[in-house]
Protein backbone atom coordinates (compact mmCIF):
# COMPACT_ATOMS: atom_id res chain seq x y z
CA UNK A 1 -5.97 24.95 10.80
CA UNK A 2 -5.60 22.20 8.46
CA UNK A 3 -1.98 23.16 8.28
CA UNK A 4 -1.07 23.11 11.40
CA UNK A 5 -2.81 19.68 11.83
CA UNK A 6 -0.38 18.28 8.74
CA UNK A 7 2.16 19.82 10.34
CA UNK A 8 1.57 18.07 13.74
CA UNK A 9 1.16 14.53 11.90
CA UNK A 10 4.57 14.89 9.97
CA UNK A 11 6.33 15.95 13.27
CA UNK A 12 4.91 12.92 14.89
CA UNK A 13 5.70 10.08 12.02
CA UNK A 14 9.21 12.50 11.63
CA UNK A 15 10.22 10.65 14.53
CA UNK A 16 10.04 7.14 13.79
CA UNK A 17 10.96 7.80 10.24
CA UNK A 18 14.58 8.77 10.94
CA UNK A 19 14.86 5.69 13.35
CA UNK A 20 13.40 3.47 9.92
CA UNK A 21 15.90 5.16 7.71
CA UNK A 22 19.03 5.02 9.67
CA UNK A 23 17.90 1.57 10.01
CA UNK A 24 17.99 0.26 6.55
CA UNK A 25 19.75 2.62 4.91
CA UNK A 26 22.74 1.59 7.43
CA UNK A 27 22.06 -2.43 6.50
CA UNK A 28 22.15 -1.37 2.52
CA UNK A 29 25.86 0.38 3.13
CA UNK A 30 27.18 -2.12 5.32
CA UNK A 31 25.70 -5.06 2.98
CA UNK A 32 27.24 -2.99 0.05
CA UNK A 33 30.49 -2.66 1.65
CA UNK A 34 30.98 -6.35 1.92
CA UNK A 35 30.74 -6.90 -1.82
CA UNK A 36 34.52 -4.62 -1.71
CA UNK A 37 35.89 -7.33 -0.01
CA UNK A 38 35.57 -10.17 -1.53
CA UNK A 39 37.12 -13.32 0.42
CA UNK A 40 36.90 -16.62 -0.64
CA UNK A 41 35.91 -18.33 2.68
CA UNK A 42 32.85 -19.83 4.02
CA UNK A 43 33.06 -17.11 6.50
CA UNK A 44 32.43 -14.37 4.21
CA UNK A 45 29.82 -16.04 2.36
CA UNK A 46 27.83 -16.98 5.44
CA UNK A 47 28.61 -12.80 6.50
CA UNK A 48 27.18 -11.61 3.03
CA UNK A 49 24.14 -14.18 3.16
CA UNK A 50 23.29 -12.96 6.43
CA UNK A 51 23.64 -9.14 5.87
CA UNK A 52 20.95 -9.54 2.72
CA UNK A 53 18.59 -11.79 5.25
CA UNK A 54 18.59 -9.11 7.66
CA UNK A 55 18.34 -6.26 4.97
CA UNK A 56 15.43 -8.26 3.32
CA UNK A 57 13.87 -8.51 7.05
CA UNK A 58 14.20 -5.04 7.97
CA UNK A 59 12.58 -3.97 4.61
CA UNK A 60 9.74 -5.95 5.18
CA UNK A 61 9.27 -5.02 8.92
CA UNK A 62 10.02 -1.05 8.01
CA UNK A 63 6.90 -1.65 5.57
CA UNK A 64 4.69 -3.68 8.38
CA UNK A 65 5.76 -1.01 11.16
CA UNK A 66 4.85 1.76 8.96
CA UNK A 67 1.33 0.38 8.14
CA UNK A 68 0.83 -0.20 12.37
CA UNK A 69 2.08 3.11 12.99
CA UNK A 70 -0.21 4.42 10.84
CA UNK A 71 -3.79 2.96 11.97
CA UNK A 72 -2.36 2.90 15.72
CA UNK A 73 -1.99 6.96 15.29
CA UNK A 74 -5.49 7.23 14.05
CA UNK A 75 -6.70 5.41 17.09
CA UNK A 76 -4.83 7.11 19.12
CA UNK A 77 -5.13 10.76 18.32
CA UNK A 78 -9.02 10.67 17.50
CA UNK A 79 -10.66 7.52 20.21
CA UNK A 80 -8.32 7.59 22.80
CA UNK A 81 -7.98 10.29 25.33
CA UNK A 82 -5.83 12.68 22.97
CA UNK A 83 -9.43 12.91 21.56
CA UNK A 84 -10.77 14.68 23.97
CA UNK A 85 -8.40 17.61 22.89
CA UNK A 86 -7.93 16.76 18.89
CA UNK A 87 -12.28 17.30 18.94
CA UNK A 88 -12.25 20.76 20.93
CA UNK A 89 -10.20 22.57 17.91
CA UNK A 90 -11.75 24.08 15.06
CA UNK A 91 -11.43 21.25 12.37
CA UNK A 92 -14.31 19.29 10.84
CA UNK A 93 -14.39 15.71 10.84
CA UNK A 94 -13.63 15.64 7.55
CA UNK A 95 -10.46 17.57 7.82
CA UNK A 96 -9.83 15.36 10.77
CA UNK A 97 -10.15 12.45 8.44
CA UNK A 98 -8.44 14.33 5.48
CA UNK A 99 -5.10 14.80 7.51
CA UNK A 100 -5.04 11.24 9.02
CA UNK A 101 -5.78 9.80 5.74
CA UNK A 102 -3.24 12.05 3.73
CA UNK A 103 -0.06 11.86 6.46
CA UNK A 104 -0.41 8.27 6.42
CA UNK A 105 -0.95 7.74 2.80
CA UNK A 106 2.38 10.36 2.47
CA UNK A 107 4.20 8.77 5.02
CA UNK A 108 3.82 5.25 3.61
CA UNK A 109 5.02 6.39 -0.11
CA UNK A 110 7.83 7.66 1.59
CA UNK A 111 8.99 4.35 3.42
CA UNK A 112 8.57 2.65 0.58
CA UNK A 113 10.60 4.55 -1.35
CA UNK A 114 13.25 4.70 0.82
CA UNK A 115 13.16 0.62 0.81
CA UNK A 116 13.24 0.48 -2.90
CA UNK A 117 16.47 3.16 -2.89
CA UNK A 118 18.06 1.20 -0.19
CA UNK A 119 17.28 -2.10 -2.11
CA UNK A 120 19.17 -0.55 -5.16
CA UNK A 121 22.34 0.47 -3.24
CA UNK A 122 22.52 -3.39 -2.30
CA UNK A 123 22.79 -4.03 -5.76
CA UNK A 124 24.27 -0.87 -6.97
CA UNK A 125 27.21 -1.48 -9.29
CA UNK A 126 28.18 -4.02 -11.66
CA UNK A 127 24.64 -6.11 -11.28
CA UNK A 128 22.39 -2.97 -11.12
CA UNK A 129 24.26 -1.88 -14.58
CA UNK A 130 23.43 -5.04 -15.96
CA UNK A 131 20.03 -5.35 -14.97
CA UNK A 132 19.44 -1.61 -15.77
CA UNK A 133 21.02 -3.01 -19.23
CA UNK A 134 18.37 -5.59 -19.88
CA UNK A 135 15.96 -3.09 -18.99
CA UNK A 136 16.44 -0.86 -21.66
CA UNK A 137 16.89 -3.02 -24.38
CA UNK A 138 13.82 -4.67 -23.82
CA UNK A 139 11.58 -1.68 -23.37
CA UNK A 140 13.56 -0.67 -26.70
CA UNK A 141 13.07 -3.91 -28.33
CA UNK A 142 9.62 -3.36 -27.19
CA UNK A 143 9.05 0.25 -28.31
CA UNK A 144 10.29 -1.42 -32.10
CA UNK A 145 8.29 -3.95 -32.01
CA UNK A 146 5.13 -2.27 -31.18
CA UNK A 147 3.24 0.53 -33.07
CA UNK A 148 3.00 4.14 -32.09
CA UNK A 149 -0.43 3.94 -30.76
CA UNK A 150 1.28 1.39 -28.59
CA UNK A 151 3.63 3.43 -26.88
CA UNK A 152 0.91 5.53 -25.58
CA UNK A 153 -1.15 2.73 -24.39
CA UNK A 154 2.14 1.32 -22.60
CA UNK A 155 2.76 4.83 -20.87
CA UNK A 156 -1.60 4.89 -20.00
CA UNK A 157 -0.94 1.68 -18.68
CA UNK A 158 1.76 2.52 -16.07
CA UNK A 159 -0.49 5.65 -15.11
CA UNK A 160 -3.29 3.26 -14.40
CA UNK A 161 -1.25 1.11 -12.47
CA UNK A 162 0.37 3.66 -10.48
CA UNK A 163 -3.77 4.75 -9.60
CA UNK A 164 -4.95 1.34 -8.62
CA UNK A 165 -1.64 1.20 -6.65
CA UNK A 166 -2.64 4.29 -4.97
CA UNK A 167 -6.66 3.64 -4.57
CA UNK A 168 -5.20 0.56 -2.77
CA UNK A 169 -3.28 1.89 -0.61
CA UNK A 170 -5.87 4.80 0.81
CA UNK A 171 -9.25 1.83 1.00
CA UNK A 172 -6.45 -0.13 2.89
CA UNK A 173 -6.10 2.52 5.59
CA UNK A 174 -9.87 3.56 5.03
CA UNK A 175 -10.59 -0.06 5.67
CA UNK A 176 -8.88 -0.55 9.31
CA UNK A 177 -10.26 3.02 10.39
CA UNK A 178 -13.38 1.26 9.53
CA UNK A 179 -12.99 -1.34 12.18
CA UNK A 180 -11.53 0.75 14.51
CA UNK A 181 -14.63 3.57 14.02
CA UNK A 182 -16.84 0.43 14.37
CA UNK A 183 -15.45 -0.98 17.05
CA UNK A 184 -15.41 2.50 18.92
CA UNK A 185 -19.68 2.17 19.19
CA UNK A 186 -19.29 -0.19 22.01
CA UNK A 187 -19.50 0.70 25.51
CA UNK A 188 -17.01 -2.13 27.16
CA UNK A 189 -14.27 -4.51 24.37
CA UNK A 190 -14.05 -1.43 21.99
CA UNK A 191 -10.59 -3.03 20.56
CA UNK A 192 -12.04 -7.01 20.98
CA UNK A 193 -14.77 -5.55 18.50
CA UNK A 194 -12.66 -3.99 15.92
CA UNK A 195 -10.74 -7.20 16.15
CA UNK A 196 -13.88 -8.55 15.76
CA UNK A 197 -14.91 -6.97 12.50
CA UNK A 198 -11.56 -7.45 10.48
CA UNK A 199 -12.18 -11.04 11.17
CA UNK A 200 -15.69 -10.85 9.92
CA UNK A 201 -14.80 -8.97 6.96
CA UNK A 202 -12.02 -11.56 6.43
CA UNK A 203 -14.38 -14.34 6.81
CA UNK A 204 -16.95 -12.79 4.46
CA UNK A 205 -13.73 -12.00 2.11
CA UNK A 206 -13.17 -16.02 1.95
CA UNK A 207 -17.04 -16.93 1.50
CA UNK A 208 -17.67 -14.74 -1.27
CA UNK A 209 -14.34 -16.18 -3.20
CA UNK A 210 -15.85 -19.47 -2.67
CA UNK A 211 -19.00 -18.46 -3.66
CA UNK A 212 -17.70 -16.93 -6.88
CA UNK A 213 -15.81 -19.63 -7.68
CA UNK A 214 -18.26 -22.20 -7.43
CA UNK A 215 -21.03 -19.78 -9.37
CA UNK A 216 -17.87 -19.51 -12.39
CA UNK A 217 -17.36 -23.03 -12.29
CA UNK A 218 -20.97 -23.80 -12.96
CA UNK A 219 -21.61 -21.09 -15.56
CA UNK A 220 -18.35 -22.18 -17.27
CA UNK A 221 -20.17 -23.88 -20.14
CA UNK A 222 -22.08 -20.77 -20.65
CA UNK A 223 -19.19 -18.41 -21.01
CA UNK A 224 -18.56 -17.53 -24.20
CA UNK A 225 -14.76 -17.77 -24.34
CA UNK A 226 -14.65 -17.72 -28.40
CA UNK A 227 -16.50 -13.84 -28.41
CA UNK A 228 -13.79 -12.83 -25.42
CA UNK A 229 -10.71 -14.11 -27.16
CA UNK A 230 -12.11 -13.05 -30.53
CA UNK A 231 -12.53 -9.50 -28.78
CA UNK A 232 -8.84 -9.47 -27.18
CA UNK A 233 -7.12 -10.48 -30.51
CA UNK A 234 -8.68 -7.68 -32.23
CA UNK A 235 -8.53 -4.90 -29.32
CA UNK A 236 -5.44 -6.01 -27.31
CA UNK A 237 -4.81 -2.68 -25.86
CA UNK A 238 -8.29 -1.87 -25.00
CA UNK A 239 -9.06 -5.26 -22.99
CA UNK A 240 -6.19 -4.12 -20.73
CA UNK A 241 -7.17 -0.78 -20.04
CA UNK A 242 -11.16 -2.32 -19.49
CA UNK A 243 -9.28 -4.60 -16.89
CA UNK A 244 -7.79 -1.41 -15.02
CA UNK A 245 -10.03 1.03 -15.54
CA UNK A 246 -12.34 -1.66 -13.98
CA UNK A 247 -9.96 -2.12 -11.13
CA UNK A 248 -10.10 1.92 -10.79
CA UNK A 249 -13.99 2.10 -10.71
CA UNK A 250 -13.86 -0.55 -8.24
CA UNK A 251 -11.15 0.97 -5.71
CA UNK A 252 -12.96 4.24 -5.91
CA UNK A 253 -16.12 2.59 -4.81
CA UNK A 254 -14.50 0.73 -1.95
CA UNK A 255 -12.57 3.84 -0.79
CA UNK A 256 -15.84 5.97 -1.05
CA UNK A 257 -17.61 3.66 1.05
CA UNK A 258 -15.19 3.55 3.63
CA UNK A 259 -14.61 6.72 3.94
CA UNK A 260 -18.37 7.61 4.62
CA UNK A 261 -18.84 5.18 7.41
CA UNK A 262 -15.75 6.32 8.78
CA UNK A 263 -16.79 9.99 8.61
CA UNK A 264 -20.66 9.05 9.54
CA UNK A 265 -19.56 7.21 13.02
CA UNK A 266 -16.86 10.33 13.97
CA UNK A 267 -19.62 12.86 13.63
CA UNK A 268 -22.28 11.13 14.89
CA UNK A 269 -21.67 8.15 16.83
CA UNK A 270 -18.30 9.31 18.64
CA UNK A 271 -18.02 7.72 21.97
CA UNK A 272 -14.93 8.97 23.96
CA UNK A 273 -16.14 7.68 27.25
């Protein structure tokens, strides 16, 4: 059953992921095909300028639209009245959650690899090969300059990175179903109170970063800065895979979280009146 409900979800973003290809993917050709003819005119320049504004613009909307789509599906299919029928099949909440969670997550790794291979057809030719150029010689340079060990630490660090990139992107979903689960308790302003809560969690967002850096800029003087440089001079590679494996821990606690209040409302406080 789990199947079909993946199967469902990627028929339903299918649609609106052609429309967001075609769309930028077009803009990347036609902004490519400009660089064949070169004119010297202000014309052309003002033609070219444009074409990369409006490539740049539908990049960053196909990434916006995607996130939307995304939580506005979740809403949607599970608190609106497609509920009523997405809650009589056989599927747990969990594997309700699961499939959301996953499609979206899928669906939004897609997208943005489509912008990044439209973004490189823009620049495809002459400047790609030279920036591909610089690239390798400095990850060569790189590779000479540093040991073996170091090589391996580079290639943990990109795996890291590619993690917390990923544990970011789920707790980021997990986060807004949060609201809207929350905001689906209410009898009457069910949306005004999901609204409600991302504001709240924004505002608590801003008061803790104040509070920390207030509470850092007091204990400053107590910091010892001598141990922690003494410590990164003599383990470089290990203070950088503290930072991420930090970053990690955190992201999995965040995303945990999330997900049980999520899960805990849908099974037991679901209101689809």
């Amino acid at each position: 059953m789990v199947k079909k409900l993946l199967k469902h979800e990627a028929k339903y973003y299918a649609r609106t992921l052609i429309i967001i290809e075609a769309v930028i993917f077009a803009l990347a050709l036609f902004t490519r095909l400009l660089l064949f003819f070169e004119f010297d005119s202000i014309v052309y320049y003002i033609l070219q300028g444009s074409s990369y504004a409006m490539f740049a613009l539908a990049a960053y909307a196909a990434l916006i639209v995607t996130f939307i789509l995304c939580i506005v599906r979740f809403y949607k299919n599970l608190f609106s009245n497609e509920g009523y029928l997405s809650f009589t099949l056989p599927v747990s909440t969990n594997q309700h959650l699961l499939a959301k969670l996953l499609s979206a997550v899928v669906y939004s790794i897609i997208v943005f690899v489509s912008v990044i291979a439209a973004a490189l057809i823009t620049v495809s030719g002459d400047i790609l090969n030279e920036v591909v150029k610089a690239g390798v010689y400095l990850l060569k340079d790189l590779i000479d300059v540093l040991p073996k060990s170091g090589t391996i630490h580079l290639i943990l660090y990109v795996i890291e990175f590619i993690v917390i990139m990923l544990l970011s992107v789920i707790s980021s979903y997990l986060l807004y179903y949060c609201f809207i689960a929350i905001g689906q308790t209410a009898k009457k302003n069910r949306i005004l109170l999901s609204v409600g809560c991302y504001f709240i969690y924004s505002a608590a967002i801003q008061i803790f970063s104040t509070i920390f850096s207030i509470v850092m800029t007091i204990a400053e003087p107590y910091i010892p800065y001598e141990a922690l440089e003494r410590f990164v001079d003599a383990h470089p590679f290990a203070f950088f895979h503290i930072i991420f494996i930090a970053l990690i821990i955190w992201s999995v606690i965040l995303t945990v979280v999330f997900y049980f209040v999520v899960q805990r409302i849908i099974s037991r406080k679901l209101n689809l009146e």
